[in-house]
C-alpha atoms as a PDB file:
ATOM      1  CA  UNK A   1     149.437  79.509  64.174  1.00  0.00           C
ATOM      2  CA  UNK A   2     148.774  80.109  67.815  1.00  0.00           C
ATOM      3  CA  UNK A   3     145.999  82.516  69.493  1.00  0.00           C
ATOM      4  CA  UNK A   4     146.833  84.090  72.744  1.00  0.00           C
ATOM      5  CA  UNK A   5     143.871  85.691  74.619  1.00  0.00           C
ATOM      6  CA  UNK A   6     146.389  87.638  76.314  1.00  0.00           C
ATOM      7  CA  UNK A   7     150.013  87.916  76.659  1.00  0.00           C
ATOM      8  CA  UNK A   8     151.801  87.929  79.682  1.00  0.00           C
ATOM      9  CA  UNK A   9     154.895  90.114  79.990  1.00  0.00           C
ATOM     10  CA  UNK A  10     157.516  90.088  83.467  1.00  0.00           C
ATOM     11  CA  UNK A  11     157.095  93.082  85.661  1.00  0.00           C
ATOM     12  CA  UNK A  12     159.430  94.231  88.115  1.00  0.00           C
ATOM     13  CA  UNK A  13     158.410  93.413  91.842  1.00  0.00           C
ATOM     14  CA  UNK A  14     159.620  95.690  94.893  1.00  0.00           C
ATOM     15  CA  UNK A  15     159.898  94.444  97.836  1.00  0.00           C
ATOM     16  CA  UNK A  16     157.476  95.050 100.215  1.00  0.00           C
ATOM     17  CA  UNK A  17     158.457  97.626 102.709  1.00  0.00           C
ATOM     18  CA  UNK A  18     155.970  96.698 105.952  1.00  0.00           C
ATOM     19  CA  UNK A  19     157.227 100.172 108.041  1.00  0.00           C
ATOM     20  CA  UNK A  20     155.310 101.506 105.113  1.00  0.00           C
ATOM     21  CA  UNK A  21     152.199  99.571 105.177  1.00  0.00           C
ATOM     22  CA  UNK A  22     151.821  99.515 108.859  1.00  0.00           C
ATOM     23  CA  UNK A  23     151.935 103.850 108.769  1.00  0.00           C
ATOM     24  CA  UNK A  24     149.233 105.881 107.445  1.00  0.00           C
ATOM     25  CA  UNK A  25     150.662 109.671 106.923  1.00  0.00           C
ATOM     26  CA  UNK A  26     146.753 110.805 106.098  1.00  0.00           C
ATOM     27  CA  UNK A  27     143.306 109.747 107.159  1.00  0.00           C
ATOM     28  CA  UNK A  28     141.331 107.525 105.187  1.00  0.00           C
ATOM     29  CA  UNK A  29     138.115 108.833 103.322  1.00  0.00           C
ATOM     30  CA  UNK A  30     134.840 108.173 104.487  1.00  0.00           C
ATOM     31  CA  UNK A  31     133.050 105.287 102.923  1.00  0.00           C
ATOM     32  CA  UNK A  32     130.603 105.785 100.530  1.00  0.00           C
ATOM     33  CA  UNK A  33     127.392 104.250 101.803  1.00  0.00           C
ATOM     34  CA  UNK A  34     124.193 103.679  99.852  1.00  0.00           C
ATOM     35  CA  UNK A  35     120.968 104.894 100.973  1.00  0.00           C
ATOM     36  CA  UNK A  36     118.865 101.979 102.580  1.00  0.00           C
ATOM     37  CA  UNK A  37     116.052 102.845 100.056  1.00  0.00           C
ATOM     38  CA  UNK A  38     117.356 101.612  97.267  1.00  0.00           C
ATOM     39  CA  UNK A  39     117.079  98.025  98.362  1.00  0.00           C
ATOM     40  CA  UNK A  40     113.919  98.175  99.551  1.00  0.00           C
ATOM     41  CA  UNK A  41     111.727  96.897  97.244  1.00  0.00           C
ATOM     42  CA  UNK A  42     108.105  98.251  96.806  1.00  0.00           C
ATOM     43  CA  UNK A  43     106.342  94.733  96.609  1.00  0.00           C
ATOM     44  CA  UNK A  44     102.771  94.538  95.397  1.00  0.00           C
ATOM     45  CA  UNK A  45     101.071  91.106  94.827  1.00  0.00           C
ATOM     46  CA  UNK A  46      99.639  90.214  91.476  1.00  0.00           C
ATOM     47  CA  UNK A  47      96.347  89.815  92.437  1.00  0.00           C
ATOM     48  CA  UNK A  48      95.371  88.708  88.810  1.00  0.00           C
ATOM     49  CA  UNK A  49      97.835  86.379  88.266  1.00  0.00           C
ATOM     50  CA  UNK A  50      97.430  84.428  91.444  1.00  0.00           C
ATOM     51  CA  UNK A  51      93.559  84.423  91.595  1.00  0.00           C
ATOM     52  CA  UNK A  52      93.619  82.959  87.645  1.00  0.00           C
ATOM     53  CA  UNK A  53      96.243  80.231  89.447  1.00  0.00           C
ATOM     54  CA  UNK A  54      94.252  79.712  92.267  1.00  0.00           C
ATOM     55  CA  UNK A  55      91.048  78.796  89.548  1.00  0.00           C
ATOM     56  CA  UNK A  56      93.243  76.551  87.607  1.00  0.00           C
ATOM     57  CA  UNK A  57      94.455  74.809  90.966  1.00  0.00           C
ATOM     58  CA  UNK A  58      90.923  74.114  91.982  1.00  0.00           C
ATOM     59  CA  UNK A  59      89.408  73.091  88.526  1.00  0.00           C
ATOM     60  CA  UNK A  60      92.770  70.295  88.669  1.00  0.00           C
ATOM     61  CA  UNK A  61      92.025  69.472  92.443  1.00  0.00           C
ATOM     62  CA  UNK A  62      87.961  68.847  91.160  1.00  0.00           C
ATOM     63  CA  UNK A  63      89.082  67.438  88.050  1.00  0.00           C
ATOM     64  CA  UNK A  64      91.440  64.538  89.977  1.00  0.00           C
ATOM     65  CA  UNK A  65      89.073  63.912  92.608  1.00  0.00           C
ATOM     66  CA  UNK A  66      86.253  63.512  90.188  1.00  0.00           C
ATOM     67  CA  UNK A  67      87.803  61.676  87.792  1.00  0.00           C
ATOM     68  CA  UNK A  68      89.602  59.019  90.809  1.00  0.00           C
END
């Protein structure tokens, strides 16, 4: 027994008509164009975070030097 994920089937194919690509009979709508803030990102530091790294940095810096 076989298991397809999908199963292709032949469609018919037109050929392509370029006097009817190249003319537009109607304007194109406008783009829809996000607001610029919504990417900005409202950053805050963790000041916790890197002062309890910045501890553990210097206690391995003393650490090593003491211990060399």
């Amino acid at each position: 027994m076989k298991a397809y994920l999908y199963k292709e089937e032949a469609q018919p194919i037109e050929p392509i008509d370029e006097h009817k690509l190249a003319v537009a009979n109607e304007k194109p709508e406008k783009v829809d164009v996000p607001k610029q803030g919504l990417y900005v990102v409202n950053y805050k530091p963790l000041w916790t975070a890197t002062g309890i790294a910045l501890v553990i940095f210097v206690i391995w810096a003393l650490a090593t030097w003491l211990l060399n």
